[in-house]
Protein backbone atom coordinates (compact mmCIF):
# COMPACT_ATOMS: atom_id res chain seq x y z
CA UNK A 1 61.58 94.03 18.00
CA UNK A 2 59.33 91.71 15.81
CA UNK A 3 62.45 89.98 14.38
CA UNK A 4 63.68 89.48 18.07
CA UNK A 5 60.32 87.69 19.41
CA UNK A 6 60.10 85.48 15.90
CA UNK A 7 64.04 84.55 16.93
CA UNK A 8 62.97 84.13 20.71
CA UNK A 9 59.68 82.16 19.87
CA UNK A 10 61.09 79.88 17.52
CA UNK A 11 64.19 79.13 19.95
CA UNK A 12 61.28 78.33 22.71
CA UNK A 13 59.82 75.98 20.26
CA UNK A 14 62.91 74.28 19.09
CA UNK A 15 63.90 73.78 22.89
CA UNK A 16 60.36 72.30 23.81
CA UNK A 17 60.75 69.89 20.90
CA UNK A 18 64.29 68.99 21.59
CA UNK A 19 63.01 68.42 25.30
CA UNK A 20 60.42 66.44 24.39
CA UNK A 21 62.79 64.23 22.56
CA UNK A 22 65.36 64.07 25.23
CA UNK A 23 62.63 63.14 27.45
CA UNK A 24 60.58 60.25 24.91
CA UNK A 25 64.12 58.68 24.80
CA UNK A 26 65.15 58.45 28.35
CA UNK A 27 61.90 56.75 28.69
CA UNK A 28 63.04 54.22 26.31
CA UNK A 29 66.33 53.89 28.01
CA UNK A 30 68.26 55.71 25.63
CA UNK A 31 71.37 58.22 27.79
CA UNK A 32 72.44 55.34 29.95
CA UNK A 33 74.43 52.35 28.28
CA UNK A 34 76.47 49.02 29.03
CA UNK A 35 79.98 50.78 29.07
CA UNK A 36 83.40 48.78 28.50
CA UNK A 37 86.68 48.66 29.75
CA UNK A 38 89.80 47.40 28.04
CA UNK A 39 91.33 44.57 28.78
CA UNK A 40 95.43 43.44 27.79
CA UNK A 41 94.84 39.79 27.11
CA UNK A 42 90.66 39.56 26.89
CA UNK A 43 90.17 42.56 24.53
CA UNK A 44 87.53 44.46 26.38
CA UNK A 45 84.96 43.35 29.31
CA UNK A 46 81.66 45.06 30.18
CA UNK A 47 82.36 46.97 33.13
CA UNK A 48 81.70 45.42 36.53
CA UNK A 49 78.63 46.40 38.78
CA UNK A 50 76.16 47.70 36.33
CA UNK A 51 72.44 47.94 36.49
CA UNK A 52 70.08 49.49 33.82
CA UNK A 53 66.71 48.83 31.88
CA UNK A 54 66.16 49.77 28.11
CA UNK A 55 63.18 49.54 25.86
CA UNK A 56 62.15 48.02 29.36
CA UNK A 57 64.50 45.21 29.04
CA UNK A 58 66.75 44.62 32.80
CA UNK A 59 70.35 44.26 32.38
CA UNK A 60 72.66 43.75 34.92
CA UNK A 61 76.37 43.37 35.01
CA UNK A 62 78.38 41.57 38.09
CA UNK A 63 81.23 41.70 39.83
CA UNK A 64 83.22 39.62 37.27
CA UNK A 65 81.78 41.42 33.77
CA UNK A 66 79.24 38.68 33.66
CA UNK A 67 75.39 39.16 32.55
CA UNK A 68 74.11 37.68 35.89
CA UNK A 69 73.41 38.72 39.27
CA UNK A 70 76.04 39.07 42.13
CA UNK A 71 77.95 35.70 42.54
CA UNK A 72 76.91 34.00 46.13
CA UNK A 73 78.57 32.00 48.39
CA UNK A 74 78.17 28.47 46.87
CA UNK A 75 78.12 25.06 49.05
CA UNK A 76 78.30 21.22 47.95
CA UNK A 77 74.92 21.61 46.98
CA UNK A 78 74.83 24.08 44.48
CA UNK A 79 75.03 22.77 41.15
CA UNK A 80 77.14 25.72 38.95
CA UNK A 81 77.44 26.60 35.55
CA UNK A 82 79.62 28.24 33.61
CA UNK A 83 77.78 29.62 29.92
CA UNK A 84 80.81 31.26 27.81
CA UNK A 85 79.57 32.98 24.46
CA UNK A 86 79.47 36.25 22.48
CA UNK A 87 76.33 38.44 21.69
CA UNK A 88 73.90 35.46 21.25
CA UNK A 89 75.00 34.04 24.74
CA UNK A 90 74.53 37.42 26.22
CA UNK A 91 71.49 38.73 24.72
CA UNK A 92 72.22 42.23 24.83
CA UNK A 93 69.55 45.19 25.13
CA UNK A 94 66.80 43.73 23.43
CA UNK A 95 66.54 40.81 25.37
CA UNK A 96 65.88 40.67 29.60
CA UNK A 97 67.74 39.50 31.86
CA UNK A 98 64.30 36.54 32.32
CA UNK A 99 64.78 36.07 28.78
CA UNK A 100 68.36 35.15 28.30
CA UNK A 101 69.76 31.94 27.45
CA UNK A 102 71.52 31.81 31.11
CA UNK A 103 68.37 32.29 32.51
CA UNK A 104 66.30 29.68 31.07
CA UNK A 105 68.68 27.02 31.46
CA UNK A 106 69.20 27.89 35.34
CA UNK A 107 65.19 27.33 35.21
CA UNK A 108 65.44 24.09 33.49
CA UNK A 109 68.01 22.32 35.08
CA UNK A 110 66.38 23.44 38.53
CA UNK A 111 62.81 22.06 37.32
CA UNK A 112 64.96 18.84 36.64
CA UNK A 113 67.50 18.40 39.51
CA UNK A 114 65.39 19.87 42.38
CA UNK A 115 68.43 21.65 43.42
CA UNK A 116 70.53 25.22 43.72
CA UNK A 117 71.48 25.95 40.27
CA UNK A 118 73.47 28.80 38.66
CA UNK A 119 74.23 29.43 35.75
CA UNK A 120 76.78 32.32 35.40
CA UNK A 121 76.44 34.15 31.91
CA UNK A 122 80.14 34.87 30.75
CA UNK A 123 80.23 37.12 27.31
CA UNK A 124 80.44 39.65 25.25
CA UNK A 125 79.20 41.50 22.16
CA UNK A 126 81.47 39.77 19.05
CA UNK A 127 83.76 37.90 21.81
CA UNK A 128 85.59 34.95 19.79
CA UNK A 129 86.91 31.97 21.12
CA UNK A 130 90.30 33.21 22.02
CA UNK A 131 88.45 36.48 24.05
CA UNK A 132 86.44 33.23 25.92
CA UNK A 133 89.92 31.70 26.33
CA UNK A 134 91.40 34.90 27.78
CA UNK A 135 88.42 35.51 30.18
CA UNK A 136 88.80 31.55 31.22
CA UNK A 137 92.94 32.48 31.89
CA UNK A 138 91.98 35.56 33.47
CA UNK A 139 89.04 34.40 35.80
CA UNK A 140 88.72 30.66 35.70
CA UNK A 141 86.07 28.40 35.89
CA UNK A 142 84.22 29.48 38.92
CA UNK A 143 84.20 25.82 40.50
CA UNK A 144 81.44 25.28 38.24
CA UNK A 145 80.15 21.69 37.41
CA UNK A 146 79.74 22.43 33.81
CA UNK A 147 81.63 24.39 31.13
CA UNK A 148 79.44 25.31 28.40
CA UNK A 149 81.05 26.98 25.08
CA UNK A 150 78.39 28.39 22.97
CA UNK A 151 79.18 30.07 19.58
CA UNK A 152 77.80 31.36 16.09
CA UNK A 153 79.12 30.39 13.05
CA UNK A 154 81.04 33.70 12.34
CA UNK A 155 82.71 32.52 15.65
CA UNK A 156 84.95 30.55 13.58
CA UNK A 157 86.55 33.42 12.01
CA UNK A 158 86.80 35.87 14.77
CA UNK A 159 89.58 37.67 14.95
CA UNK A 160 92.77 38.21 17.36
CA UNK A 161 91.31 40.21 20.80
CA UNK A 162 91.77 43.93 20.81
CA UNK A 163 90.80 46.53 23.35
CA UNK A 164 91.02 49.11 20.53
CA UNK A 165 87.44 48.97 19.86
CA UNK A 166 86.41 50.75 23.35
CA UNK A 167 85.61 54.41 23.27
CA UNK A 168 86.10 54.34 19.35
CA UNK A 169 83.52 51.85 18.11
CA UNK A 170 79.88 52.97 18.97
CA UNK A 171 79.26 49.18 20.01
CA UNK A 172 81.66 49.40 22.78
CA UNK A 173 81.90 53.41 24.93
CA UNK A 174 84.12 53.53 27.65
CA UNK A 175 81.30 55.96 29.40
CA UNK A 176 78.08 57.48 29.42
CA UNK A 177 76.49 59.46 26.21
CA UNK A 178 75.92 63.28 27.59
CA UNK A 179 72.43 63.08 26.44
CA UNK A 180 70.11 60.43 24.75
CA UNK A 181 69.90 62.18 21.23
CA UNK A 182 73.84 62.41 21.16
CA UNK A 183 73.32 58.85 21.84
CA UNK A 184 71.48 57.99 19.24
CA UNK A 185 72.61 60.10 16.82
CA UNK A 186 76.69 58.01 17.64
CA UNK A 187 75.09 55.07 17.58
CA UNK A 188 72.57 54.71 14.83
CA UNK A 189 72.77 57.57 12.60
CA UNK A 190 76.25 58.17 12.70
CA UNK A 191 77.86 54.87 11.33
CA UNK A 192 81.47 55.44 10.17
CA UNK A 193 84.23 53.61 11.36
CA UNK A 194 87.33 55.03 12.23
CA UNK A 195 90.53 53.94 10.22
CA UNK A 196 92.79 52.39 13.11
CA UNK A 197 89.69 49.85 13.92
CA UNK A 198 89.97 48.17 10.38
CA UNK A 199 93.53 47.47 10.79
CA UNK A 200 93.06 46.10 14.31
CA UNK A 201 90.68 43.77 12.92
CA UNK A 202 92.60 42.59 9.82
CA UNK A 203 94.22 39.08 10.92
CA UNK A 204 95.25 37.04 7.93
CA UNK A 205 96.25 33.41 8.11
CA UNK A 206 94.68 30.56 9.38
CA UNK A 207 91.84 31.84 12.13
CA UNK A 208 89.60 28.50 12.13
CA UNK A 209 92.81 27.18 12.91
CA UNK A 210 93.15 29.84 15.60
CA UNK A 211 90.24 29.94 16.96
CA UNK A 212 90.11 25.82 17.12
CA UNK A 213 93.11 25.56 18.92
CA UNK A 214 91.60 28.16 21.60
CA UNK A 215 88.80 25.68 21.51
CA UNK A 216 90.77 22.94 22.57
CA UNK A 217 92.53 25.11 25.69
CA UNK A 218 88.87 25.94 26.53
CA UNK A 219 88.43 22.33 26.92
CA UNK A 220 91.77 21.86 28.77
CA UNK A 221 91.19 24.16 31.48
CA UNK A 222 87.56 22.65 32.05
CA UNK A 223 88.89 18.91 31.97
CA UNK A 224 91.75 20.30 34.44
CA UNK A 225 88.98 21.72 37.13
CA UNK A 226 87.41 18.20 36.36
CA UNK A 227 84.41 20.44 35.00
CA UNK A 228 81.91 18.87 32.10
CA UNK A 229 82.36 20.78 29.02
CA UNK A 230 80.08 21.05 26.12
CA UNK A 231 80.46 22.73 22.56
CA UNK A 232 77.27 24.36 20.75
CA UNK A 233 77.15 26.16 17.77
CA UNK A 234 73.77 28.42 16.60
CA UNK A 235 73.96 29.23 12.46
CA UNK A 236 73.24 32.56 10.75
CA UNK A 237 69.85 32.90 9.10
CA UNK A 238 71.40 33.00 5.95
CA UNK A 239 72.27 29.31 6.22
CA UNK A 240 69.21 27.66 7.07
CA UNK A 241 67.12 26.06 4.20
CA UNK A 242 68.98 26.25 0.78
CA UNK A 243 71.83 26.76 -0.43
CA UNK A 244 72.36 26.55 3.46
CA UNK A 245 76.12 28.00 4.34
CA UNK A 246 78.48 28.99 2.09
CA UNK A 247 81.63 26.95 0.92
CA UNK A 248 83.95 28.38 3.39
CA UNK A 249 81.21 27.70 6.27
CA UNK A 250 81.13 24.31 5.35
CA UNK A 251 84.61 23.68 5.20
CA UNK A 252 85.20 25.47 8.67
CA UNK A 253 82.14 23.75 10.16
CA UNK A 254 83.61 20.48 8.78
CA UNK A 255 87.23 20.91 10.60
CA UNK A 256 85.03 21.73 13.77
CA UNK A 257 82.96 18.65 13.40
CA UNK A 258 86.26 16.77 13.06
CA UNK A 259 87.92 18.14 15.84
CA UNK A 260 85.28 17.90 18.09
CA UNK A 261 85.19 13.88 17.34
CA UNK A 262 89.15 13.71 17.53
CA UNK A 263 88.94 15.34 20.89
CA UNK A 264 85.39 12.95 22.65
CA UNK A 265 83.90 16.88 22.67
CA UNK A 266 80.16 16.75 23.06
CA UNK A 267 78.87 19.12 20.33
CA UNK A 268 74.99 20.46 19.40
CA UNK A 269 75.42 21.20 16.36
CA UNK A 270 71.99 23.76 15.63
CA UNK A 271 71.88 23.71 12.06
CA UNK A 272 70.14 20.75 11.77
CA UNK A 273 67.81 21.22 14.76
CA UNK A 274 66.69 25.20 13.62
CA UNK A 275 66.15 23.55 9.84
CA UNK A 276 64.09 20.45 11.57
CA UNK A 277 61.68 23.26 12.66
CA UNK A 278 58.43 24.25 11.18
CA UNK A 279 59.49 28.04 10.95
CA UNK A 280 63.38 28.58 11.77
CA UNK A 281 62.91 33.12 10.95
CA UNK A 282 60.82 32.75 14.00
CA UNK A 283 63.81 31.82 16.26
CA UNK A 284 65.75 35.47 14.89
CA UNK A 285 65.53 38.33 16.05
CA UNK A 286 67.99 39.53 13.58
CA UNK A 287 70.61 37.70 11.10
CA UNK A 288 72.49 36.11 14.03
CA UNK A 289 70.65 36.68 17.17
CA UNK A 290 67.97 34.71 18.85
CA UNK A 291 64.55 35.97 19.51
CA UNK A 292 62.99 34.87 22.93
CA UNK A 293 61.50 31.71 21.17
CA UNK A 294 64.78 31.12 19.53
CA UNK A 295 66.59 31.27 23.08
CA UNK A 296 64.10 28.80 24.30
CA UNK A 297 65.15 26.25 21.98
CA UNK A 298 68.52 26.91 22.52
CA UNK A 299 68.14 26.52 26.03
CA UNK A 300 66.11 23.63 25.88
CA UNK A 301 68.87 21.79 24.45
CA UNK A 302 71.76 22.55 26.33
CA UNK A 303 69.86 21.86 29.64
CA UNK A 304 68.63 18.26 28.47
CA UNK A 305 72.10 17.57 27.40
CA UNK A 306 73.80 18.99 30.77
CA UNK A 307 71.07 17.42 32.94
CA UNK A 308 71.55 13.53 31.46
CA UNK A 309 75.35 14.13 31.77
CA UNK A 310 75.20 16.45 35.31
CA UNK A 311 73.23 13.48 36.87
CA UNK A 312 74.70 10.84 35.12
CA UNK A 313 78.33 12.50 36.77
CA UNK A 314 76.33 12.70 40.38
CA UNK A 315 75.62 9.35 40.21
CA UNK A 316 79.09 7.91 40.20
């Protein structure tokens, strides 16, 4: 009888702590999660119609996969853009929706043009150029104004799109975690990669060459839907101050530079801005992504650029 009331208490206190657990991490946000869907020609898309808040950060998903509200019904006085990017573009968890890049620049170029502006957020965690492309085929423009393509230097490199990733690679489930300690524990703790996801992501050859030449359709379709388009690129951490980015960065980042003049692209190149600051860590949150401060800049860049050519445009 003793033995059965030490089994039975310490069962009791095991379930109180696990409880208590379950419960701390809900509060967090943890046990609901942006959940993916495959896509053929894009790779994978965050599922439409999605609403949630973690570590008390809003996210919402729309219609159309985008990080943005519902679209609305637009008129000749809305002024639209259209922000393509990967992770940095989209902010993910740890930023709000307030806080993201789309955000502030639909601020700024308000503040500026004293008009209806929207700026539709169009990404994805580790979306390359060529899943930008495919969302472009797949969706178009938007009748947006401006075209903005915003990516990170790894960009360069990404590889070919594959929907292989969802429900296999903690980064992308394809639904809900059962509870928010088997959440965390898939997520965080539990960090091995499954076999079949290296291969998917092994491209040899040429994939600057790849990923330039998606580029440069990027550009077509926005020149076609007489949209402006403009390129920006944001660096790792690793490559600001010295040594700055490795050999094969620079010789990637040099056939971008060279394309982009070959082609009349307007480019922000960030390198040079981040170093030009008093203290570039500030602007990370991490090795590649922005912290609030760091999306500020960011934005603060783009929107001068897209207001002096937006108005510029108007003006004719």
């Amino acid at each position: 009888m003793n033995i059965f009331r030490i089994f039975f208490t310490i069962t009791c206190v095991l379930l109180i702590i696990y409880l208590t657990i379950e419960v701390i991490l809900r509060v967090f946000g943890f046990g609901e999660t942006i959940i993916y869907i495959p896509d053929e020609k894009i790779g994978y898309i965050p599922a439409p119609n999605q609403r949630l808040r973690r570590l008390g950060n809003r996210m919402e998903i729309n219609e159309y996969s985008m990080r943005s509200p519902p679209l609305a019904l637009t008129d000749a006085a809305t002024l639209r853009v259209l922000l393509l990017g990967d992770s940095v573009a989209n902010g993910g968890w740890w930023t709000d929706e307030e806080n993201t890049i789309s955000a502030m620049l639909a601020r700024q170029i308000t503040s500026a043009v004293k008009q209806k502006v929207e700026v539709l957020n169009a990404s994805a965690n580790s979306w390359g150029p060529r899943n930008q492309l495919a969302y472009l085929q797949r969706f178009g423009t938007f009748e947006a104004r401006a075209v903005v393509l915003l990516l990170n230097t790894d960009d360069l490199f990404a590889t070919a799109p594959t929907s292989q990733v969802v429900g296999r690679d903690r980064n992308y489930p394809n639904r809900q975690p059962p509870l928010a300690v088997v959440e965390v524990f898939s997520r965080y703790l539990w960090r091995k990669e499954p076999e079949e996801l290296k291969a998917a992501r092994a491209e040899g050859g040429d994939r600057v060459a790849r990923n330039l030449d998606a580029i440069r359709q990027v550009l077509e379709i926005a020149s076609q839907k007489n949209a402006y388009f403009l390129l920006a690129m944001t660096p790792l951490l690793r490559e600001i101050g010295e040594p700055g980015p490795r050999d094969y960065e620079k010789q990637a980042r040099r056939r971008l530079t060279a394309f982009t003049q070959s082609a009349q692209i307007p480019y922000i190149d960030f390198l040079a801005l981040f170093n030009a600051t008093s203290d570039p860590k500030a602007l990370y949150r991490d090795h590649i992504h922005l912290s609030p401060s760091g999306n500020e800049f960011v934005s603060k860049a783009l929107s001068k650029n897209l207001i002096e050519a937006l108005l510029i445009s108007g003006s004719k």
